[in-house]
Protein backbone atom coordinates (compact mmCIF):
# COMPACT_ATOMS: atom_id res chain seq x y z
CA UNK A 1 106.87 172.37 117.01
CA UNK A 2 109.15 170.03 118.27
CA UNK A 3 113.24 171.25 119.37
CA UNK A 4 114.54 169.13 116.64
CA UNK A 5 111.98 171.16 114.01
CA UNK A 6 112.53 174.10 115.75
CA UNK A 7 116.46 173.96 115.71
CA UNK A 8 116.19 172.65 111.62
CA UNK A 9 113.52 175.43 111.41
CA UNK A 10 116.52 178.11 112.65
CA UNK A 11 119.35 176.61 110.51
CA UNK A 12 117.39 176.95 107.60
CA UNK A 13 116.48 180.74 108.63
CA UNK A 14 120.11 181.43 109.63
CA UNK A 15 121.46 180.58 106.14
CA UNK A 16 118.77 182.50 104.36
CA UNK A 17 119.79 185.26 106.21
CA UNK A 18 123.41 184.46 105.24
CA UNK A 19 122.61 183.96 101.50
CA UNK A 20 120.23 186.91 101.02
CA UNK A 21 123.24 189.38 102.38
CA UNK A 22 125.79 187.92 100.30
CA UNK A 23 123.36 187.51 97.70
CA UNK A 24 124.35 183.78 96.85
CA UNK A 25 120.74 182.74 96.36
CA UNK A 26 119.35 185.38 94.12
CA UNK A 27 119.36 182.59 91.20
CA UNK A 28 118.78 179.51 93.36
CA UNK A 29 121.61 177.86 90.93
CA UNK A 30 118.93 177.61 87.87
CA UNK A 31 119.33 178.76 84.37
CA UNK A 32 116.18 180.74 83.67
CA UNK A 33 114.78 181.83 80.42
CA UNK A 34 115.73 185.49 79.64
CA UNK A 35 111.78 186.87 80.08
CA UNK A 36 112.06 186.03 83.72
CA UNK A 37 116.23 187.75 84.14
CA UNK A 38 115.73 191.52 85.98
CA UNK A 39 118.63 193.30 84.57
CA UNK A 40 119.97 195.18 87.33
CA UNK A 41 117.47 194.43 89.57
CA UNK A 42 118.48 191.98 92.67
CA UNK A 43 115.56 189.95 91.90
CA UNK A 44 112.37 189.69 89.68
CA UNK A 45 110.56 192.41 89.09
CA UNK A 46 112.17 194.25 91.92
CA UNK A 47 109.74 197.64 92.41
CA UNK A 48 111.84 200.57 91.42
CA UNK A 49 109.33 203.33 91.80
CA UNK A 50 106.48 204.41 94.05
CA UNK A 51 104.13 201.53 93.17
CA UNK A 52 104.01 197.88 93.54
CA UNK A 53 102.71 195.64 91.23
CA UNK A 54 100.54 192.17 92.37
CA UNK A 55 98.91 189.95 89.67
CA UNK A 56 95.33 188.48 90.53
CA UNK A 57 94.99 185.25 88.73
CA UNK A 58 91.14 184.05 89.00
CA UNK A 59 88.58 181.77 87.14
CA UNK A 60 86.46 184.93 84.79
CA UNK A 61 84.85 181.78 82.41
CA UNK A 62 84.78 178.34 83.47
CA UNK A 63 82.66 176.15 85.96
CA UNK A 64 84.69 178.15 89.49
CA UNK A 65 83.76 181.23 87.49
CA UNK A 66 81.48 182.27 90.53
CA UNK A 67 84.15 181.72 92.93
CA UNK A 68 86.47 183.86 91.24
CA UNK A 69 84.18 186.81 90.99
CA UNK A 70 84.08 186.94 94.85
CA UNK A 71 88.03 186.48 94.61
CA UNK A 72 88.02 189.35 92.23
CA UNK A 73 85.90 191.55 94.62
CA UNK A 74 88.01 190.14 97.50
CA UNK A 75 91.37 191.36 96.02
CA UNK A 76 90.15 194.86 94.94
CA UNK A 77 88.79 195.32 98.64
CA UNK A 78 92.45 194.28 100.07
CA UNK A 79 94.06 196.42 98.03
CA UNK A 80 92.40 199.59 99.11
CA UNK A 81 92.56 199.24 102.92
CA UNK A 82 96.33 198.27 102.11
CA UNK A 83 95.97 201.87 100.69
CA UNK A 84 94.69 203.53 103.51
CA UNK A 85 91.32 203.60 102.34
CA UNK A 86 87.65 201.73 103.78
CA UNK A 87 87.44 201.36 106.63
CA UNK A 88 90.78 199.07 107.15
CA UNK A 89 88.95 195.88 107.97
CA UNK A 90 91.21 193.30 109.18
CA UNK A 91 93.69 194.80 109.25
CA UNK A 92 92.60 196.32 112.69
CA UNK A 93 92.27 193.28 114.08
CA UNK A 94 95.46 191.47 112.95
CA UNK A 95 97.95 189.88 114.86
CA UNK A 96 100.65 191.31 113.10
CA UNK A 97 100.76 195.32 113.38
CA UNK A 98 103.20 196.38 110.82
CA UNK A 99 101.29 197.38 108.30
CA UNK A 100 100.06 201.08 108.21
CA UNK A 101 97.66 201.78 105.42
CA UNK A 102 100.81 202.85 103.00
CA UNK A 103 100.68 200.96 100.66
CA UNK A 104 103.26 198.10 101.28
CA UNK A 105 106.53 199.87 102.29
CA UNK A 106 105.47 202.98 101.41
CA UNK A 107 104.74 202.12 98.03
CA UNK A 108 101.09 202.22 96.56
CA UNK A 109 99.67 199.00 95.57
CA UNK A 110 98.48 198.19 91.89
CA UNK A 111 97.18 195.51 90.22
CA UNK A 112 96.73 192.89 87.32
CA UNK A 113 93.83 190.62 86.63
CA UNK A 114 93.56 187.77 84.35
CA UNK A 115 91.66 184.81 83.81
CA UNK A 116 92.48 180.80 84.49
CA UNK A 117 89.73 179.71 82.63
CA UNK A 118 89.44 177.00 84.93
CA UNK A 119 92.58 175.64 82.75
CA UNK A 120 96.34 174.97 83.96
CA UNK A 121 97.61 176.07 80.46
CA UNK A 122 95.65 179.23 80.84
CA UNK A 123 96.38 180.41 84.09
CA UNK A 124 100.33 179.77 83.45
CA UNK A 125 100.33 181.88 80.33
CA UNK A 126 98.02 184.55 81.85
CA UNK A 127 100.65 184.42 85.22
CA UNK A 128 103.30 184.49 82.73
CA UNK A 129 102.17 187.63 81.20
CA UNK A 130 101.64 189.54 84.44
CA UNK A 131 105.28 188.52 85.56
CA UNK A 132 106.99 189.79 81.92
CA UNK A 133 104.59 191.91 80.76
CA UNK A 134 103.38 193.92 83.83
CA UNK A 135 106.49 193.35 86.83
CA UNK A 136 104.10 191.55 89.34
CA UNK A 137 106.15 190.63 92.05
CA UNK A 138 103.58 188.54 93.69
CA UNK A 139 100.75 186.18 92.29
CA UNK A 140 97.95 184.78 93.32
CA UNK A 141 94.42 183.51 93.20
CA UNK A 142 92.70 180.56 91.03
CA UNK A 143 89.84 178.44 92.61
CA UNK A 144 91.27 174.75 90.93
CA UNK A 145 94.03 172.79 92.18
CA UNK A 146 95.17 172.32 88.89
CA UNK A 147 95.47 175.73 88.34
CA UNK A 148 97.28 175.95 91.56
CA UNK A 149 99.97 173.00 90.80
CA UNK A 150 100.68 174.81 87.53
CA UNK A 151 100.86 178.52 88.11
CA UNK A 152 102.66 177.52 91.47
CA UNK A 153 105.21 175.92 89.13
CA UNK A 154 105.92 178.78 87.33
CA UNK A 155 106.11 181.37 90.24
CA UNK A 156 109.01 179.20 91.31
CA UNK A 157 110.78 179.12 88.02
CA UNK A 158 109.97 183.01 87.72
CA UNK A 159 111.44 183.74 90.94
CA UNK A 160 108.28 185.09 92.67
CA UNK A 161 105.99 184.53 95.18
CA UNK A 162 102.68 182.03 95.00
CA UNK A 163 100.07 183.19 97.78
CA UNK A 164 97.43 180.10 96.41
CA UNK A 165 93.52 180.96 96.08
CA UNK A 166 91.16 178.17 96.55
CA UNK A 167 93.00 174.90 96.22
CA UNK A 168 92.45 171.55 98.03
CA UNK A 169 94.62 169.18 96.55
CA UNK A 170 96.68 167.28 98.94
CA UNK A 171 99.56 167.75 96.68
CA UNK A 172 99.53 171.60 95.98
CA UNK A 173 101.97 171.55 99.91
CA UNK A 174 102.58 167.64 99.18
CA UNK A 175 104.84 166.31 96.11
CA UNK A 176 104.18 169.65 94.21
CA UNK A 177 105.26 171.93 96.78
CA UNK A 178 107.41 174.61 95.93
CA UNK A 179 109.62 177.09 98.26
CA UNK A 180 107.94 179.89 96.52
CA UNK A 181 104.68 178.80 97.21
CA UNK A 182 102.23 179.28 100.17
CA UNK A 183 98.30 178.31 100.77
CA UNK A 184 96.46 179.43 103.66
CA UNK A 185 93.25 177.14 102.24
CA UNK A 186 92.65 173.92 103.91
CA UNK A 187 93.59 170.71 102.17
CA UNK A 188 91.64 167.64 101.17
CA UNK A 189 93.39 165.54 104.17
CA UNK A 190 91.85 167.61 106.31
CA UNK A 191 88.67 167.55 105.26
CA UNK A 192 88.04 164.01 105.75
CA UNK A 193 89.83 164.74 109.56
CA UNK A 194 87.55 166.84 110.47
CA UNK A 195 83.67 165.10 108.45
CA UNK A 196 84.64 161.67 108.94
CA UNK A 197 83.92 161.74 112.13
CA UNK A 198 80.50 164.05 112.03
CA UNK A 199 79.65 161.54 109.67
CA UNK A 200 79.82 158.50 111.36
CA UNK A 201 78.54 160.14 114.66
CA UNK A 202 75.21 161.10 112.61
CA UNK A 203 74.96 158.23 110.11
CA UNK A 204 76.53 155.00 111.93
CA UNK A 205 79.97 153.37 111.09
CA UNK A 206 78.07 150.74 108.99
CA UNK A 207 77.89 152.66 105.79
CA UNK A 208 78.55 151.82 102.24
CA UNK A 209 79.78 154.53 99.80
CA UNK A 210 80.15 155.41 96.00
CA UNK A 211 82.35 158.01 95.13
CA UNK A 212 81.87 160.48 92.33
CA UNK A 213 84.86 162.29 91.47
CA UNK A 214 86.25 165.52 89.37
CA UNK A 215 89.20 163.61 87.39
CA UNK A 216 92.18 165.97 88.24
CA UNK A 217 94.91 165.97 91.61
CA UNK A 218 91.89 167.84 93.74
CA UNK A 219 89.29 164.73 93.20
CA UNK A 220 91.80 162.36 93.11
CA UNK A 221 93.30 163.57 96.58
CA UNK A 222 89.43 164.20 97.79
CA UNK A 223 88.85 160.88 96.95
CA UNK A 224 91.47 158.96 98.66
CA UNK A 225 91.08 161.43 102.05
CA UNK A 226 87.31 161.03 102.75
CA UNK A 227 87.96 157.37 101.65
CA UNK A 228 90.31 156.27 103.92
CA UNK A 229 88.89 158.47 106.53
CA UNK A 230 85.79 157.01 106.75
CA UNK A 231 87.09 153.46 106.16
CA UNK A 232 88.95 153.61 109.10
CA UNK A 233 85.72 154.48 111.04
CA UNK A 234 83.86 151.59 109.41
CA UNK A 235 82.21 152.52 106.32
CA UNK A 236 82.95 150.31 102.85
CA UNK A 237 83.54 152.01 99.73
CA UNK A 238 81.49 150.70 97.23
CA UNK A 239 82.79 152.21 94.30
CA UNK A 240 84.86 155.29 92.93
CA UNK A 241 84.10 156.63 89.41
CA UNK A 242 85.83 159.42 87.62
CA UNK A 243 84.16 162.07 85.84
CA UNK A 244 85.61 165.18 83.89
CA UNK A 245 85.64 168.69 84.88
CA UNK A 246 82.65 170.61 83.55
CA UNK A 247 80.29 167.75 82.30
CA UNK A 248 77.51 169.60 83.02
CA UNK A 249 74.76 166.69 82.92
CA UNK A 250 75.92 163.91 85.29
CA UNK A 251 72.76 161.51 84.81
CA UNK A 252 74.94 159.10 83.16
CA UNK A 253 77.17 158.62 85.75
CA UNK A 254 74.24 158.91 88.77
CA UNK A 255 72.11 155.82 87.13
CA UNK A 256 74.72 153.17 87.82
CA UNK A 257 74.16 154.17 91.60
CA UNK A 258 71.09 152.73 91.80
CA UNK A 259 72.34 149.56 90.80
CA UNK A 260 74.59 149.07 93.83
CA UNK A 261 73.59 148.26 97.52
CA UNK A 262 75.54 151.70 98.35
CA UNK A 263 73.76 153.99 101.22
CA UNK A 264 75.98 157.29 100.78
CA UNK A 265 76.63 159.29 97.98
CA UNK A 266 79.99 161.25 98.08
CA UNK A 267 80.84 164.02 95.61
CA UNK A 268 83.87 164.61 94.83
CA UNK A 269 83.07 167.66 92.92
CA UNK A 270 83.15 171.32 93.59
CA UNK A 271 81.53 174.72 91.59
CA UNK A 272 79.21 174.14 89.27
CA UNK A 273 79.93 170.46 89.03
CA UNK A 274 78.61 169.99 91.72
CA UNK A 275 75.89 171.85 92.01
CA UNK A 276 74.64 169.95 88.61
CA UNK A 277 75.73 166.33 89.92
CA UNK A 278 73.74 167.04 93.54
CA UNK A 279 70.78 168.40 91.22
CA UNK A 280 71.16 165.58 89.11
CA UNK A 281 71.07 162.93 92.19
CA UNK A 282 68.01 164.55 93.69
CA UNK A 283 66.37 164.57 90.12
CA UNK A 284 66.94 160.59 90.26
CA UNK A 285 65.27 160.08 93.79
CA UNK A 286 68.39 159.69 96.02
CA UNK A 287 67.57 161.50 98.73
CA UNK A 288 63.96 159.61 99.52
CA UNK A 289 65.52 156.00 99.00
CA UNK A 290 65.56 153.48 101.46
CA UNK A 291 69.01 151.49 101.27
CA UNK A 292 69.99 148.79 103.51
CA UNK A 293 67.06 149.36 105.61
CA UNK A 294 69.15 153.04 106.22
CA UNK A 295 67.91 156.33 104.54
CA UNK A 296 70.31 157.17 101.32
CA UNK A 297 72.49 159.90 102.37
CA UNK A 298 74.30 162.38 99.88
CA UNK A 299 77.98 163.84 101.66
CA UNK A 300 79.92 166.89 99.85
CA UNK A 301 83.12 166.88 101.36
CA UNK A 302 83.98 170.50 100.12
CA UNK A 303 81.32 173.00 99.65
CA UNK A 304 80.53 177.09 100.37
CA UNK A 305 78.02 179.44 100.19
CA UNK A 306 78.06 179.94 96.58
CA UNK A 307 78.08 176.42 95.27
CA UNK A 308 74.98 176.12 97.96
CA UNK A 309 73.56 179.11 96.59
CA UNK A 310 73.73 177.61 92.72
CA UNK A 311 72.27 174.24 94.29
CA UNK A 312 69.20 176.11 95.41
CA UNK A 313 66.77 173.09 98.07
CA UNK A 314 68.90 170.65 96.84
CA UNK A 315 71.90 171.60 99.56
CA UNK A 316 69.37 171.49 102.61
CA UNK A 317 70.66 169.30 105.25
CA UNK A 318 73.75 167.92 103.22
CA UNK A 319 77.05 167.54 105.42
CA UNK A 320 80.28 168.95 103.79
CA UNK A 321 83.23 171.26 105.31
CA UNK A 322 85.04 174.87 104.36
CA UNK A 323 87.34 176.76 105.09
CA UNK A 324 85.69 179.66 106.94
CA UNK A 325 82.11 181.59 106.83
CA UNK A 326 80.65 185.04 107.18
CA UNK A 327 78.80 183.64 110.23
CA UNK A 328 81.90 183.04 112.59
CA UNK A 329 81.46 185.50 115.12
CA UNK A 330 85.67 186.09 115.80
CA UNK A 331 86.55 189.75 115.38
CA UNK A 332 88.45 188.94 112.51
CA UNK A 333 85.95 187.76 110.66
CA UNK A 334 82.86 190.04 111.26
CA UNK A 335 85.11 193.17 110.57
CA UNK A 336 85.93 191.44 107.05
CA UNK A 337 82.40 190.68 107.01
CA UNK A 338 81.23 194.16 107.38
CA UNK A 339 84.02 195.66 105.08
CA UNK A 340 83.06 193.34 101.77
CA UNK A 341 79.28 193.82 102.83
CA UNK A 342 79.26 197.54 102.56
CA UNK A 343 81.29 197.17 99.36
CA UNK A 344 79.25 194.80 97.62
CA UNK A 345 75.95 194.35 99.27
CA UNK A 346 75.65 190.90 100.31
CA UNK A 347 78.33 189.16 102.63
CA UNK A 348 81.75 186.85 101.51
CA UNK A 349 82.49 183.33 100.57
CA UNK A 350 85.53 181.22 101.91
CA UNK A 351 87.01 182.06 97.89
CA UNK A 352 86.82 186.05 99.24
CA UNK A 353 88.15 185.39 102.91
CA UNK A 354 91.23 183.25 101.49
CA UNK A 355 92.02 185.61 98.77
CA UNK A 356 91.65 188.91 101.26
CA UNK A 357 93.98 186.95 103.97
CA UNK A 358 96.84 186.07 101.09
CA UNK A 359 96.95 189.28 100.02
CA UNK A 360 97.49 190.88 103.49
CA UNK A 361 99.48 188.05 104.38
CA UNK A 362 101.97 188.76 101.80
CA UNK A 363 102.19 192.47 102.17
CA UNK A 364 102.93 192.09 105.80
CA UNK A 365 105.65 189.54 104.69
CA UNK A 366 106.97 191.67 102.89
CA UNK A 367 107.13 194.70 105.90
CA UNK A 368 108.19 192.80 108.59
CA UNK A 369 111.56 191.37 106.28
CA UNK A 370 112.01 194.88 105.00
CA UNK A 371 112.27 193.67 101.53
CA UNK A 372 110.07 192.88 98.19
CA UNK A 373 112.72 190.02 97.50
CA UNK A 374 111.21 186.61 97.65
CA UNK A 375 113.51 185.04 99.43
CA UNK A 376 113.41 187.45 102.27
CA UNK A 377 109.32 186.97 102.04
CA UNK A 378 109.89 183.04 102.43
CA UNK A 379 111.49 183.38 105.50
CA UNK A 380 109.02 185.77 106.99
CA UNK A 381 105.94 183.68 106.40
CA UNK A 382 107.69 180.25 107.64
CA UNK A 383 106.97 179.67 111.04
CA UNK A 384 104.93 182.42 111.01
CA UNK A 385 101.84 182.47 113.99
CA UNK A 386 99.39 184.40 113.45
CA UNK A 387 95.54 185.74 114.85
CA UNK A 388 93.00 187.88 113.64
CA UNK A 389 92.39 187.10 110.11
CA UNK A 390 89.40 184.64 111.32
CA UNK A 391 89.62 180.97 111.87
CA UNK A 392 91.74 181.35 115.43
CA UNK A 393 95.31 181.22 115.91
CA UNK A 394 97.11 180.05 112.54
CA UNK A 395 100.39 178.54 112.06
CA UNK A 396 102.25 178.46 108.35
CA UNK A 397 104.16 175.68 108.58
CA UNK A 398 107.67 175.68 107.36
CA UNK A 399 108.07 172.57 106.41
CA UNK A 400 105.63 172.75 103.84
CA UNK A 401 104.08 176.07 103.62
CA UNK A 402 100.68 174.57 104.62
CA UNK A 403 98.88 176.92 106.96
CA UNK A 404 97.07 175.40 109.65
CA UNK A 405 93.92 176.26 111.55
CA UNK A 406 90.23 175.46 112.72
CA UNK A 407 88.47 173.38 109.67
CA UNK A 408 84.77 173.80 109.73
CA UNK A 409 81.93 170.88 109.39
CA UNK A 410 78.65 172.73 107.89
CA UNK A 411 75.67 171.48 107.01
CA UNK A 412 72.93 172.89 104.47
CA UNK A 413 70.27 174.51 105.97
CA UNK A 414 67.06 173.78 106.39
CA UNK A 415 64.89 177.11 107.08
CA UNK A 416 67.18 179.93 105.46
CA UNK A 417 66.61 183.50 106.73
CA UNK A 418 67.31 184.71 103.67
CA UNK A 419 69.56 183.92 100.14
CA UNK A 420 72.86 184.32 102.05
CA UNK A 421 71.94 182.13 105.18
CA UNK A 422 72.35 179.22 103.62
CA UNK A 423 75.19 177.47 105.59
CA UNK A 424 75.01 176.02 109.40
CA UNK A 425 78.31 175.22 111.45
CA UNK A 426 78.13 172.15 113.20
CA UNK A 427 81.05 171.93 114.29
CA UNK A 428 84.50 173.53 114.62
CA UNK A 429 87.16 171.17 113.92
CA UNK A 430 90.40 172.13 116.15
CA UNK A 431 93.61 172.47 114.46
CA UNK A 432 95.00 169.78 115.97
CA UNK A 433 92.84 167.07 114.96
CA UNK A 434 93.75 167.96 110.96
CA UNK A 435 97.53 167.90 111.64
CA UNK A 436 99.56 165.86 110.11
CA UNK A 437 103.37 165.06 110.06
CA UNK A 438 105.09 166.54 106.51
CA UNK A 439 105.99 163.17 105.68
CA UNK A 440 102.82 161.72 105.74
CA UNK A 441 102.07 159.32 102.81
CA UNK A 442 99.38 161.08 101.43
CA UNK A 443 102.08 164.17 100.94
CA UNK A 444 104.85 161.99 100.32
CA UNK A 445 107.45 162.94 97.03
CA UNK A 446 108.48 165.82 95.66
CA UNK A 447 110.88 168.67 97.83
CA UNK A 448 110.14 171.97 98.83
CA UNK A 449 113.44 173.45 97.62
CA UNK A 450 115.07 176.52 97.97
CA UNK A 451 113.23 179.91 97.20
CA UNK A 452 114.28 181.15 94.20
CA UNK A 453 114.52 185.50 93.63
CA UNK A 454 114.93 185.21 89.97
């Protein structure tokens, strides 16, 4: 961080400070509707007794369905060792030593659950009922940036905090950021920092591509990252089609492919889109065509060990990136690793890992400002550098709430040890070669704000 950030970094802390004792900013100067007013509480769904409420917000139906099961699991697993029971799991090996198995503050943590559907009207009216309905101060989950964008939206307007699931979308910390907000998932940008280069390395810089894409802000940011990513390495993009979330059969949209003099497949497309679209190109012969005098190549910019799981021989050799995996041998992550396994039986995704982290990242917010008030979480978590939690040292930016860390580049593998060993890292992707600068175009519009405590 630069003095000039770090001195705007300190103003900005200073007057929080200043406003959260006078209590200035409790309504961030917005007229709210009366279900989100706390009465005599200071702020939203301020906790009153010996309990705390958090709402888990995950995709139950819907084509991310499988990734919120594991985000389901995930959350259930964080809440007991933030209860003193398991085994503790990474919560021995973070950074951060505040938090003592008490609950958060002494107060016993409960929980909501309810499903996105996949859908941004969904997941905002099942948010919406966890904030009025069941005093969540906190919410989080949801494997679509959609979902993300919307519920974010409305934990700002509520006056609590966001901690985001899986989302990927350049714009969930770009023009749709919000001061209540926070993701600790890695973004589409730096995806196509940390593959372009893999796949230019492995493939050659004289590469044409067609680009399949979910129609919503995750694609569309997808799209235009690994796009102008590789471009700038020499490949040409070919085309870019749009297709809808959930289509299920993709064949119409595969066959046009075959028409072009594109080399590379790219698929925009995550879940079980893309475990049908991948099927769907290998059905049509992709994979053993000769293009350009070059062997076709199929790239999945954004992938884990469940979609590769769903897409069965089809994901073997296949280049992609994610956010973390259960092989990383970090302290962090094996005692995670070891905790979920002996829970469940079989090891996490990156959907578990992110949701686990959020949820510890948030209570220890919470501790180290000695307050459930948002606004006094907000300023705890920006600027905040952290270890432990897997990936390597982490930084939440406070510019735009982005966290920032190691990006992995994986590739399918070829001779799986068994159903879970499906995922190789090729390489680890320093955190400086994704960084950006917050005003980077692909982030540009929108403002953070001020945090709002309802």
């Amino acid at each position: 961080m630069s003095k000039t950030d770090l001195t705007r970094h300190t103003t900005r802390r200073t007057t929080r400070r200043t406003l959260l004792r006078t209590g200035a900013i409790a309504g961030a100067g917005l007229a709210l509707p009366t279900i989100f007013t706390s009465g005599a509480r200071a702020f939203t769904n301020e906790p009153m007794g010996g309990t705390v409420t958090l709402g888990f917000n995950v995709p139950q139906s819907g084509a991310y369905a499988d990734e919120g099961a594991d985000e389901l699991r995930a959350y259930q697993l964080a809440v007991e060792h933030l209860n003193g029971e398991g085994d503790g799991g990474m919560l021995n090996t973070f950074s951060s030593k505040v938090l003592e198995g008490n609950g958060i503050m002494g107060k016993k943590v409960e929980y909501v659950t309810g499903d996105t559907q996949t859908k941004s009207d969904a997941a905002r009216a099942s948010a919406k009922s966890m904030i009025e309905k069941d005093g969540a101060v906190m919410i989080t989950g949801g494997s679509s940036s959609g979902v993300a964008v919307a519920v974010q939206g409305l934990c700002q307007e509520a006056g609590v905090i966001f901690m985001a699931g899986l989302t990927h979308s350049n714009d969930t910390t770009g023009k749709d950021k919000k001061a209540n907000g926070f993701r600790h998932f890695f973004n589409a940008y730096m995806s196509g920092a940390a593959l372009a280069p893999v796949l230019a390395a492995r493939y050659g810089a004289d590469r044409k591509a067609y680009h399949l894409t979910a129609d919503y802000t995750w694609g569309w940011t997808q799209e235009e990252s690994i796009a102008a990513a590789t471009e700038a390495l020499g490949w040409e993009t070919v085309n870019k089609v749009r297709t809808p979330l959930g289509a299920g059969d993709f064949s119409s949209y595969i066959t046009p492919v075959l028409q072009t003099d594109a080399d590379v497949l790219i698929l925009n497309h995550y879940g079980g889109d893309m475990v049908n679209s991948l099927t769907n190109a290998v059905q049509f012969g992709l994979r053993e065509k000769m293009v350009n005098g070059k062997q076709f190549e199929i790239v999945v910019p954004l992938f884990s060990r469940l979609m590769a799981r769903g897409a069965g021989e089809n994901i073997k050799g296949i280049l992609g990136s994610t956010n973390w995996h259960w092989s990383l041998t970090d302290e962090g992550s094996q005692a995670f690793v070891k905790s979920f396994g002996t829970k469940y039986g079989f090891p996490p995704s990156q959907a578990a890992h992110t949701c686990y982290v959020q949820t510890l990242l948030y209570a220890d917010a919470v501790a180290r400002a000695g307050s459930f008030n948002p606004c006094a979480v907000v300023e705890a978590l920006e600027g905040f550098e952290f270890d432990g939690l897997g990936n390597g040292p982490t930084l939440y930016r406070a510019e735009d709430h982005q966290c920032f860390k190691d990006v992995l580049v994986v590739r399918g593998k070829e001779n799986p040890t068994s159903e879970f060993d499906l995922l190789e890292v090729v390489e680890v992707t320093p955190a400086s070669q994704v960084t950006y600068a917050p005003d980077h175009p692909m982030f540009a519009g929108g403002a953070l704000g001020s945090c709002n405590a309802g």
